[in-house]
Protein backbone atom coordinates (compact mmCIF):
# COMPACT_ATOMS: atom_id res chain seq x y z
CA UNK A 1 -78.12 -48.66 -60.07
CA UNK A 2 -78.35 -51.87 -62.41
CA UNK A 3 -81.08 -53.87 -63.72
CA UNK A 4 -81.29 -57.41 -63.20
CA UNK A 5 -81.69 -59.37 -66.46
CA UNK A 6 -84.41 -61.89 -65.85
CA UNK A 7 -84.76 -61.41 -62.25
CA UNK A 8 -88.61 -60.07 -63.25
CA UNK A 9 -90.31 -56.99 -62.96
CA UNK A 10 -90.64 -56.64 -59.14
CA UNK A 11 -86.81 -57.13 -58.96
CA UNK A 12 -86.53 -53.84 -61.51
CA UNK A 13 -88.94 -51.87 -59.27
CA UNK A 14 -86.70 -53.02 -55.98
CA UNK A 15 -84.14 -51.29 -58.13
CA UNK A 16 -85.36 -48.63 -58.77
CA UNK A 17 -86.56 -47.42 -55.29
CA UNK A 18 -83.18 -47.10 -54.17
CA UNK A 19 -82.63 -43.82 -56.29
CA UNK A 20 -83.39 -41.17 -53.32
CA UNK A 21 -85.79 -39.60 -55.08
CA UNK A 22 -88.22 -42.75 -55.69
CA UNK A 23 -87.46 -44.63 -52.29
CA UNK A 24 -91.13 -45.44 -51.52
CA UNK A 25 -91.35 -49.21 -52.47
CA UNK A 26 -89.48 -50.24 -49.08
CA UNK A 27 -91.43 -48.15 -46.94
CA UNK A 28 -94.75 -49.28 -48.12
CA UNK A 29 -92.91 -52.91 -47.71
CA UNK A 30 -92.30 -51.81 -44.15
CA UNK A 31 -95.66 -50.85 -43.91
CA UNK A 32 -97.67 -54.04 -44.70
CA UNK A 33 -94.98 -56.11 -42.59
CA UNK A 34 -96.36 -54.18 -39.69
CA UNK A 35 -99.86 -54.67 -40.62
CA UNK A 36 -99.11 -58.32 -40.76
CA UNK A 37 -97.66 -58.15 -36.83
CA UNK A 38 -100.34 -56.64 -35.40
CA UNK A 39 -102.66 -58.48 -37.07
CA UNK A 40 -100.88 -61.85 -35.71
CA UNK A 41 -100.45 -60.19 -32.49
CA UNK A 42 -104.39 -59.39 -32.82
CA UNK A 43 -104.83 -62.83 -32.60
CA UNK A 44 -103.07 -64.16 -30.39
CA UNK A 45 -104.90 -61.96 -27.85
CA UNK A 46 -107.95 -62.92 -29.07
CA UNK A 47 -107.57 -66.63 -28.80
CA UNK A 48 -105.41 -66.07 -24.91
CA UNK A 49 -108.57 -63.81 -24.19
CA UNK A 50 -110.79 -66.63 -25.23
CA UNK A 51 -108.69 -69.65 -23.32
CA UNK A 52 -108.86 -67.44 -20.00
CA UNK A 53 -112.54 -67.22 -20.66
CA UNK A 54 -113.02 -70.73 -20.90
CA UNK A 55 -110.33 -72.16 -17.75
CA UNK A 56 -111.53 -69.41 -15.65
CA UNK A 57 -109.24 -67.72 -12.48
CA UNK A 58 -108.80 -70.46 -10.40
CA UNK A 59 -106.96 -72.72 -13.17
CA UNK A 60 -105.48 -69.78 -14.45
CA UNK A 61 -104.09 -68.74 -11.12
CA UNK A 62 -102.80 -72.49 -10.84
CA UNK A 63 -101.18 -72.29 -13.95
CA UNK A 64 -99.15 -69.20 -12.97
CA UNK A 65 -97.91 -71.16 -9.25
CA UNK A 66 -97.18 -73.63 -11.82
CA UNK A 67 -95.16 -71.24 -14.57
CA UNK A 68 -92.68 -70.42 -11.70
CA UNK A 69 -91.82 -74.31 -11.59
CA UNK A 70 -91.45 -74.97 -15.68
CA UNK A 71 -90.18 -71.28 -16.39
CA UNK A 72 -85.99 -71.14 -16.67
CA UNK A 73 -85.14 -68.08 -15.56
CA UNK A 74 -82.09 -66.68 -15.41
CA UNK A 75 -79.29 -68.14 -13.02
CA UNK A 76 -75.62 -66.99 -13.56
CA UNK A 77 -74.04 -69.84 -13.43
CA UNK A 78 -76.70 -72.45 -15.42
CA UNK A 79 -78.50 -70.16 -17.20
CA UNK A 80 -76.69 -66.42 -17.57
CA UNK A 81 -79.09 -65.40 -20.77
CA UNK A 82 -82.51 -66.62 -19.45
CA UNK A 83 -84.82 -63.67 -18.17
CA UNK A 84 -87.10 -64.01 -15.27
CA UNK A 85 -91.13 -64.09 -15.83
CA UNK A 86 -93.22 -61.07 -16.56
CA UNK A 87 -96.42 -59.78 -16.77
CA UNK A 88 -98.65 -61.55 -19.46
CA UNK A 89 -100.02 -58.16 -21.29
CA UNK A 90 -102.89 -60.20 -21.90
CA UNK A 91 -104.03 -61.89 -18.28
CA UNK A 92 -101.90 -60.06 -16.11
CA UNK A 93 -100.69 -62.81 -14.93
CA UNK A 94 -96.77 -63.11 -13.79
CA UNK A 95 -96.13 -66.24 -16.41
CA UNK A 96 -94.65 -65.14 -19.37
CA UNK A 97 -91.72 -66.54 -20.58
CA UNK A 98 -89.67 -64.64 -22.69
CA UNK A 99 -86.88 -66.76 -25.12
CA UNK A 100 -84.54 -64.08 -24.24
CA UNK A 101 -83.91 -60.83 -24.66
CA UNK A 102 -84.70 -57.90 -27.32
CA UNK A 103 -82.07 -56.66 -29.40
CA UNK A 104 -81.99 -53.46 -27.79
CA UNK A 105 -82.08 -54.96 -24.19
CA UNK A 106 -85.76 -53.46 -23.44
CA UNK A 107 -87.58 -56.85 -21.76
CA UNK A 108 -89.12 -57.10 -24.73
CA UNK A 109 -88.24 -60.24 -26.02
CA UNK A 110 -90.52 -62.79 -27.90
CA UNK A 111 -92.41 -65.59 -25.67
CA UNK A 112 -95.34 -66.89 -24.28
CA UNK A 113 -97.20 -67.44 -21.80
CA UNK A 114 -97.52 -70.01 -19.41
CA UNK A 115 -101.06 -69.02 -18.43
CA UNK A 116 -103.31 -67.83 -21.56
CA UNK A 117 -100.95 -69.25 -24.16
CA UNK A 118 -100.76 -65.31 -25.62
CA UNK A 119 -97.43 -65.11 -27.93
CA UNK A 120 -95.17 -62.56 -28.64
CA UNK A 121 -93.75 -62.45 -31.98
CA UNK A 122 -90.64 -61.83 -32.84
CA UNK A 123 -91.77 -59.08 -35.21
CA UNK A 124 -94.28 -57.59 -32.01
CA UNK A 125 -90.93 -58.12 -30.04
CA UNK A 126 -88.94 -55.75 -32.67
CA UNK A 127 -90.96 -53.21 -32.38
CA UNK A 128 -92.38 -52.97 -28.78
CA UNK A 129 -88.31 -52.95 -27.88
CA UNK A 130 -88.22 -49.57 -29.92
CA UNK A 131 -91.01 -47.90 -28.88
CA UNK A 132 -89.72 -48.90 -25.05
CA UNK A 133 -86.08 -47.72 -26.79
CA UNK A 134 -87.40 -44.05 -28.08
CA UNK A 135 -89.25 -43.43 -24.92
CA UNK A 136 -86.02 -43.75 -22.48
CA UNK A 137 -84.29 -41.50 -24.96
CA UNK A 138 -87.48 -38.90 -25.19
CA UNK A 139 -87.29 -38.87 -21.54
CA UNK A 140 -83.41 -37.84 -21.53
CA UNK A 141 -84.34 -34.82 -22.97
C-alpha cells in the first residue's frame, strides 16, 4: 500500500481501504451508487406513469401496434445481437426495446420504451441481471 503524493486526501483514504481490515470506503461507494439508480429509475417511472396518464389506452395501445414496426429485433442474418420486445415493467405494454443484452445474458438489458417512454439504466440493467442471475442459481439448489 502507497500513498499518493499530491493526489489529495480522498486519494489517501482510497488507499487506505484496501488494507482488509479497513475495506469499508468502497462498499459505502457501492452503496450510494445504488441509491443513485434507483432513485433515477424512481423517476423514470414516475414521469412513464405520468405520460400514460395523460395519452390514455387507446394512444398507448397504438403506440405499442406501432413499437412492433420501429423496434429492430433480432434477425440472424441483419441483426444477430438485437433482442425482441418485452414487457414495459411500467405499462405492461409489449414495447420495450432493449439496446441489447445484459452482461450476464438475463433479458435484462438497458432500453426504453416505445409506449410510456420508461428507461432502463444501464446501472438498473446491472443489477436487475443479477438478481435474475442469483435466483436461477438459488433455484439449482
Amino acid at each position: 500500500m502507497g500513498v499518493r503524493v499530491g493526489s489529495g486526501q480522498g486519494a489517501v483514504l482510497i488507499d487506505l481501504d484496501q488494507h482488509p481490515v479497513l475495506r469499508s470506503l468502497n462498499m459505502e461507494q457501492e452503496d450510494w451508487r445504488w441509491e443513485d439508480v434507483f432513485a433515477a429509475d424512481g423517476q423514470s417511472r414516475q414521469a412513464a406513469l405520468g405520460l400514460i396518464e395523460r395519452i390514455g389506452d387507446e394512444e398507448a395501445d397504438r403506440r405499442a401496434a406501432e413499437a412492433i414496426r420501429l423496434h429492430d429485433g433480432y434477425h440472424p442474418k441483419h441483426n444477430p445481437s438485437g433482442v425482441d420486445l418485452d414487457a414495459c415493467p411500467v405499462c405492461g405494454r409489449e414495447a420495450f426495446s432493449a439496446d441489447g443484452q445484459d452482461d450476464l445474458g438475463m433479458d435484462q438489458g438497458p432500453g426504453r420504451c416505445l409506449v410510456c417512454g420508461y428507461e432502463r439504466s444501464p446501472g438498473l440493467s446491472d443489477y436487475l441481471a443479477a438478481m435474475a442471475y442469483y435466483e436461477v442459481r438459488w433455484a439449482d439448489d
